[in-house]
C-alpha atoms as a PDB file:
ATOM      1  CA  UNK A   1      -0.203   1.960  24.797  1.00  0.00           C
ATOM      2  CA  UNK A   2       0.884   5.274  22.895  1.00  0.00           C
ATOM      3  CA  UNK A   3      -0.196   6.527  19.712  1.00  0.00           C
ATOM      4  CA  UNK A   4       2.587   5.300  18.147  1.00  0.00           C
ATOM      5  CA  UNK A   5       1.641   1.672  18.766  1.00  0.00           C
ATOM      6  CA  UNK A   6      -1.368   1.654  17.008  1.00  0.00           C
ATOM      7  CA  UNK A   7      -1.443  -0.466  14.257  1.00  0.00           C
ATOM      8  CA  UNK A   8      -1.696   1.653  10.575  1.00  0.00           C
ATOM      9  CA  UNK A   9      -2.480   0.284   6.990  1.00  0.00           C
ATOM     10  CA  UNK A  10      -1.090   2.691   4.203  1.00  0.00           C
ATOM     11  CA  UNK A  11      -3.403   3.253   0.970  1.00  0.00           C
ATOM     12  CA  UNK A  12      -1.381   0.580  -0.693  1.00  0.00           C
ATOM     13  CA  UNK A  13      -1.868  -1.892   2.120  1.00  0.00           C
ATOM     14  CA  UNK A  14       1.303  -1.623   3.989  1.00  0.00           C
ATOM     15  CA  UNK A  15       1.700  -1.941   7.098  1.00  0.00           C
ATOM     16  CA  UNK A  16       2.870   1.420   9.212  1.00  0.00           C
ATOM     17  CA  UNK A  17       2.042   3.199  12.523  1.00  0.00           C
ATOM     18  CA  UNK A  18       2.579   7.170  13.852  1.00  0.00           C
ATOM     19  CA  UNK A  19       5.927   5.294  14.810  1.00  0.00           C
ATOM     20  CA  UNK A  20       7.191   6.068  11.830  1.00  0.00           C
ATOM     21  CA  UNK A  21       6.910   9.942  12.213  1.00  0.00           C
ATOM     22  CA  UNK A  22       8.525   9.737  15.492  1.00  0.00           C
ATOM     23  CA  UNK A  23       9.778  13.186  16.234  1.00  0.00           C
ATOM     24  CA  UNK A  24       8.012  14.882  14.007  1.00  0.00           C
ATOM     25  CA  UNK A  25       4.811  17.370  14.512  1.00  0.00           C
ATOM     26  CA  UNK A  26       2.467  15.860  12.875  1.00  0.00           C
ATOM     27  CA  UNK A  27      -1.140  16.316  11.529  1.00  0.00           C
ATOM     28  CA  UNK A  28      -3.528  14.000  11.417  1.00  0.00           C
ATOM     29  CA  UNK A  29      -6.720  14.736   9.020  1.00  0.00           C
ATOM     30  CA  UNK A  30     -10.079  12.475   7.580  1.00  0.00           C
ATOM     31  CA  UNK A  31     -10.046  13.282   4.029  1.00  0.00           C
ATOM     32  CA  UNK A  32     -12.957  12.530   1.615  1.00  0.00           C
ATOM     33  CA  UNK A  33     -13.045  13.075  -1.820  1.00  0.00           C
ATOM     34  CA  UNK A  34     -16.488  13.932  -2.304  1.00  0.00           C
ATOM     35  CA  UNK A  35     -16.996  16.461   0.431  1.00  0.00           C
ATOM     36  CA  UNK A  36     -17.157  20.693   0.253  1.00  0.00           C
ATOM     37  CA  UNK A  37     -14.565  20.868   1.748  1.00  0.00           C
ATOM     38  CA  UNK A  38     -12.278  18.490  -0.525  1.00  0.00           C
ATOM     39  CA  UNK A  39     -10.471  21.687  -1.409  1.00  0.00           C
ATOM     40  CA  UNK A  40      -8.761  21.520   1.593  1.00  0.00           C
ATOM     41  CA  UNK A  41      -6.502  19.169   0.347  1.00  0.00           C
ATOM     42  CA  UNK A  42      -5.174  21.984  -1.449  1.00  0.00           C
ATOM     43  CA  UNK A  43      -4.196  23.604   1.352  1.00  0.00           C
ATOM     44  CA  UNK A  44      -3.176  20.821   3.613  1.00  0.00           C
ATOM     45  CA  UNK A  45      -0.380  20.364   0.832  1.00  0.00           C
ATOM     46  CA  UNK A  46       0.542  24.231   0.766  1.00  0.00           C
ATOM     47  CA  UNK A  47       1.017  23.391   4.825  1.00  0.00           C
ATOM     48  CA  UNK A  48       2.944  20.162   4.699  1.00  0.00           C
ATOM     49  CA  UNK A  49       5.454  21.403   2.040  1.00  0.00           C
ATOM     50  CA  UNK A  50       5.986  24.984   3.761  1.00  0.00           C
ATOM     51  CA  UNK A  51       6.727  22.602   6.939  1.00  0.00           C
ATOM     52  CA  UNK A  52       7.988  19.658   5.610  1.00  0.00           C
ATOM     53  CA  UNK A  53      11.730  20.210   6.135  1.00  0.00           C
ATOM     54  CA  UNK A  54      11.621  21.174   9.627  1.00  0.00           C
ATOM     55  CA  UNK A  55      10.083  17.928  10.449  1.00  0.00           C
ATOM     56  CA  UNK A  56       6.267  18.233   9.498  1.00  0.00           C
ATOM     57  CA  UNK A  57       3.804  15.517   7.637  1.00  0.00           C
ATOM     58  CA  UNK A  58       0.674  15.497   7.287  1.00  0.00           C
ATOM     59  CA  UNK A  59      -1.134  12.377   7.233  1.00  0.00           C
ATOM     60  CA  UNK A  60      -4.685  11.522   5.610  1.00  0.00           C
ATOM     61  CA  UNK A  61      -7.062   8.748   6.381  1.00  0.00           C
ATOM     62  CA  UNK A  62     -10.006   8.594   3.871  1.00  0.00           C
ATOM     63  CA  UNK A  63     -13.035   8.378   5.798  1.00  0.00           C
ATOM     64  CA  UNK A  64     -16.667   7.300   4.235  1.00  0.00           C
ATOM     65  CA  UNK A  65     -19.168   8.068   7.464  1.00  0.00           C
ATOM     66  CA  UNK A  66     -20.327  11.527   6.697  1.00  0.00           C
ATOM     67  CA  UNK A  67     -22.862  11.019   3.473  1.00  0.00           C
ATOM     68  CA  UNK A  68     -20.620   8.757   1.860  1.00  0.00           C
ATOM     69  CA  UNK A  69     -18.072  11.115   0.493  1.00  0.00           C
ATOM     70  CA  UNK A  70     -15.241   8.746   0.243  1.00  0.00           C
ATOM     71  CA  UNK A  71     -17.247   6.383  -1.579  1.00  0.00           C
ATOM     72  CA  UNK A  72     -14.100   4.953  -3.583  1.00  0.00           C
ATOM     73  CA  UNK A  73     -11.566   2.664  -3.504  1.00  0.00           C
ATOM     74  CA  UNK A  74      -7.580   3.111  -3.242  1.00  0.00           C
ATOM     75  CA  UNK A  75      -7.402   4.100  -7.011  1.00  0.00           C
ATOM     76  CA  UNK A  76      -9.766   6.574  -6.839  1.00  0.00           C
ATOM     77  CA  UNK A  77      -8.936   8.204  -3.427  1.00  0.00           C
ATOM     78  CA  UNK A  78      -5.304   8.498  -5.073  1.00  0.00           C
ATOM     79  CA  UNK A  79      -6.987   9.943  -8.216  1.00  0.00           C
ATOM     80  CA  UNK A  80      -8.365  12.862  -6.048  1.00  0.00           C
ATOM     81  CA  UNK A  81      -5.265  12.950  -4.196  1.00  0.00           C
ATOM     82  CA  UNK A  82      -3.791  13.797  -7.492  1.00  0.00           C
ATOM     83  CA  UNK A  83      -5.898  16.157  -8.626  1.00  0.00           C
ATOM     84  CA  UNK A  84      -4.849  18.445  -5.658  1.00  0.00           C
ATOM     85  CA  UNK A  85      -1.147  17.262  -6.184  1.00  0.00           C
ATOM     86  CA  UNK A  86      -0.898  16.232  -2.354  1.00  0.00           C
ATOM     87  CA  UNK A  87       2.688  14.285  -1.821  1.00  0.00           C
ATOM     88  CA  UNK A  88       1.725  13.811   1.607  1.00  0.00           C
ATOM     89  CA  UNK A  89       1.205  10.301   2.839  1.00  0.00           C
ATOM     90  CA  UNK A  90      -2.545   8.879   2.595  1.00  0.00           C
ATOM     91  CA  UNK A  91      -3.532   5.381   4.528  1.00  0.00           C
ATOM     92  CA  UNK A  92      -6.593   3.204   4.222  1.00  0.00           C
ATOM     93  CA  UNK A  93     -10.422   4.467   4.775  1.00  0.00           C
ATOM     94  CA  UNK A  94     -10.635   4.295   8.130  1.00  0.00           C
ATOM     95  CA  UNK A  95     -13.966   4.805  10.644  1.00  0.00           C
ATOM     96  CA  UNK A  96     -13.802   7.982  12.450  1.00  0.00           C
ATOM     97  CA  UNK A  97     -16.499   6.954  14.973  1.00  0.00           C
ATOM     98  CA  UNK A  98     -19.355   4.773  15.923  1.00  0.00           C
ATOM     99  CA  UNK A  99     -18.830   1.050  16.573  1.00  0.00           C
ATOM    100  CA  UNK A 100     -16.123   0.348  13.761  1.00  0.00           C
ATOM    101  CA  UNK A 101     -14.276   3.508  14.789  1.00  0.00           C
ATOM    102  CA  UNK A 102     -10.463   2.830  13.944  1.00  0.00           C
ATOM    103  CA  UNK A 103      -8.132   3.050  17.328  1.00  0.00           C
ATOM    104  CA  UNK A 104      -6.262   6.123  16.451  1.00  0.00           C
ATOM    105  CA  UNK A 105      -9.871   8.092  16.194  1.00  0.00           C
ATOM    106  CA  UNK A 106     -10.803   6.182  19.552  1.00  0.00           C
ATOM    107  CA  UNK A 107      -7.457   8.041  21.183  1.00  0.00           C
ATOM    108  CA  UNK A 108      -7.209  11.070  19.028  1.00  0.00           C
ATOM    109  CA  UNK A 109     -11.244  12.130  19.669  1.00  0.00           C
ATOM    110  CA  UNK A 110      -9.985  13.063  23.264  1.00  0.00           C
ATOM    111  CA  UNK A 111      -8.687  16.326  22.580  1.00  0.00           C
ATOM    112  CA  UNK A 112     -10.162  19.220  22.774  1.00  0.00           C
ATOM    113  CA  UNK A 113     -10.201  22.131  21.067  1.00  0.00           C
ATOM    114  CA  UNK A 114      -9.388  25.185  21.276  1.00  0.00           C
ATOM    115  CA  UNK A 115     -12.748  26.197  22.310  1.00  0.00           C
ATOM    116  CA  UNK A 116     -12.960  23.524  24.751  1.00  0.00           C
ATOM    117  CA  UNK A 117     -15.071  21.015  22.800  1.00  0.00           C
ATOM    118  CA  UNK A 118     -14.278  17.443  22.214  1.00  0.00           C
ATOM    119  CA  UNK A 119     -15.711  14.261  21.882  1.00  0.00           C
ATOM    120  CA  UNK A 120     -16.281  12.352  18.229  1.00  0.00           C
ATOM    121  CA  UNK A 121     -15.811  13.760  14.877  1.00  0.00           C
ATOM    122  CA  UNK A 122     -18.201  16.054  13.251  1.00  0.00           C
ATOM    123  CA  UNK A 123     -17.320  15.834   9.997  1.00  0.00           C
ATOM    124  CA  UNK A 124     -14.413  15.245   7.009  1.00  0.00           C
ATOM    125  CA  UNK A 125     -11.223  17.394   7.101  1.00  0.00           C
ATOM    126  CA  UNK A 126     -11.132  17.474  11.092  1.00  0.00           C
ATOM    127  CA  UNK A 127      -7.525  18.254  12.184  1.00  0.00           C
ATOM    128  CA  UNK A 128      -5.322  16.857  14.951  1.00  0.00           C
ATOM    129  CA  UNK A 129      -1.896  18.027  15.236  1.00  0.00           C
ATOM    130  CA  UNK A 130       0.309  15.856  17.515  1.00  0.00           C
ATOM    131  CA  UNK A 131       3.684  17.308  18.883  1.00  0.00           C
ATOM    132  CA  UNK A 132       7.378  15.623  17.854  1.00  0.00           C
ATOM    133  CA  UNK A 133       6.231  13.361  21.051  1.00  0.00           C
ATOM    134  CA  UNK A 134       3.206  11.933  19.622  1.00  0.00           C
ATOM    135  CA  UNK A 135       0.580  13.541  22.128  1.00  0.00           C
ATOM    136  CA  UNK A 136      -2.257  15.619  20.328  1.00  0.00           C
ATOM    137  CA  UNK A 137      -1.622  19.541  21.077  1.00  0.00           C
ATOM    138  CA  UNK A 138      -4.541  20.934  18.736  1.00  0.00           C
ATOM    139  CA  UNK A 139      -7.796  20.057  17.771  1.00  0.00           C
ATOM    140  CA  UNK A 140      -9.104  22.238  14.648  1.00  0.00           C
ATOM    141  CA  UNK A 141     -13.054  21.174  13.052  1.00  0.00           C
ATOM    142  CA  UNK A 142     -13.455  20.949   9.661  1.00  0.00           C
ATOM    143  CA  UNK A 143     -14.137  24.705   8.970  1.00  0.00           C
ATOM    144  CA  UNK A 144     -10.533  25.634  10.444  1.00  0.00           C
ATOM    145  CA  UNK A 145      -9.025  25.765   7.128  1.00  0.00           C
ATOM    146  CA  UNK A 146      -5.242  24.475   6.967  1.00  0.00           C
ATOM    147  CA  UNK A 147      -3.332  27.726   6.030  1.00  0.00           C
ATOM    148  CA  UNK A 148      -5.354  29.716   8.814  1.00  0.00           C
ATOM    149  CA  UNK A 149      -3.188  31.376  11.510  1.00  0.00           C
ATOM    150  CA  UNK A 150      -4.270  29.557  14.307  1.00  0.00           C
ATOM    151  CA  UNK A 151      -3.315  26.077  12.515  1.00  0.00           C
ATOM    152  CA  UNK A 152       0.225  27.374  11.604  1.00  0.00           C
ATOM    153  CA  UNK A 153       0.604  29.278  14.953  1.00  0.00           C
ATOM    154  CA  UNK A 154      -0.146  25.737  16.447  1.00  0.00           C
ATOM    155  CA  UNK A 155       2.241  23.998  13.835  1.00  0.00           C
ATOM    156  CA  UNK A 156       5.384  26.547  14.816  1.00  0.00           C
ATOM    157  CA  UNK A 157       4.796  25.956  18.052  1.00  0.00           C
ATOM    158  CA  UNK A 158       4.984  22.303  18.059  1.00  0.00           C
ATOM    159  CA  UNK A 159       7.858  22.332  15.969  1.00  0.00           C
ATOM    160  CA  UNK A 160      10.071  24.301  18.792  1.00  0.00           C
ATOM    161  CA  UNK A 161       9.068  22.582  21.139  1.00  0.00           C
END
């Protein structure tokens, strides 16, 4: 089983998987929109439309583990969505870890980062970026902001690959 078999629910309860962004780079992120760091989605939408046409998306999956900052349902996660004017696609709230952890997070939690650490999420706004071949090529925590170098360095690369 890849990546791109694992079953996906978009916000508005359609069915999807990473299938559907075969050969594209894409990022994977847990948004919440009750978290510090909910500005990021700011920048996660300066990233995905400065990449978008060479075959970028980012993808957000509203996650509620982490002091329940996605406390909300569909309406209002697309409410804060819309506040930050993200176009990018958004999916149901998903577990990141512990025993309901969604099987994406289950696969994508492998990687390491950069600095060599892995293992389960720390926190909202924790970035994978998976290569136009659906394997996970970067790992950036939650206090990587999007629009740092390292994050579009990682993005160019993957895209020329």
């Amino acid at each position: 089983m890849t990546l791109y078999d694992i079953p996906l629910t978009t916000l508005d309860g359609k069915p999807a998987s990473l299938a559907d962004y075969a050969g594209r780079a894409v990022m994977v992120v847990n948004v919440a929109s009750k978290c510090g760091y909910t500005p990021q989605y700011a920048g996660l939408e300066s990233l995905y439309q400065r990449y978008k046409d060479q075959g970028f998306v980012v993808l957000g999956f509203p996650c509620n583990q982490f002091l329940f900052q996605e406390p909300g349902d569909a309406e209002s996660i697309t409410a804060c969505g819309t506040s930050y004017g993200v176009s990018f696609p958004i999916f149901e709230k998903v577990a990141v870890r512990g025993r309901k952890q969604h099987p994406l997070y289950k696969e994508l939690v492998k990687a390491k980062t950069a600095a060599g650490t892995g293992g389960g999420s720390k926190w909202n706004f924790e970035k994978f970026l998976l290569g136009r071949d659906g394997q996970v090529v970067a790992r950036f925590r939650t206090k990587v902001e999007p629009l740092a170098p390292e994050v579009t360095e990682a993005v160019e690369k993957a895209l020329a690959a």
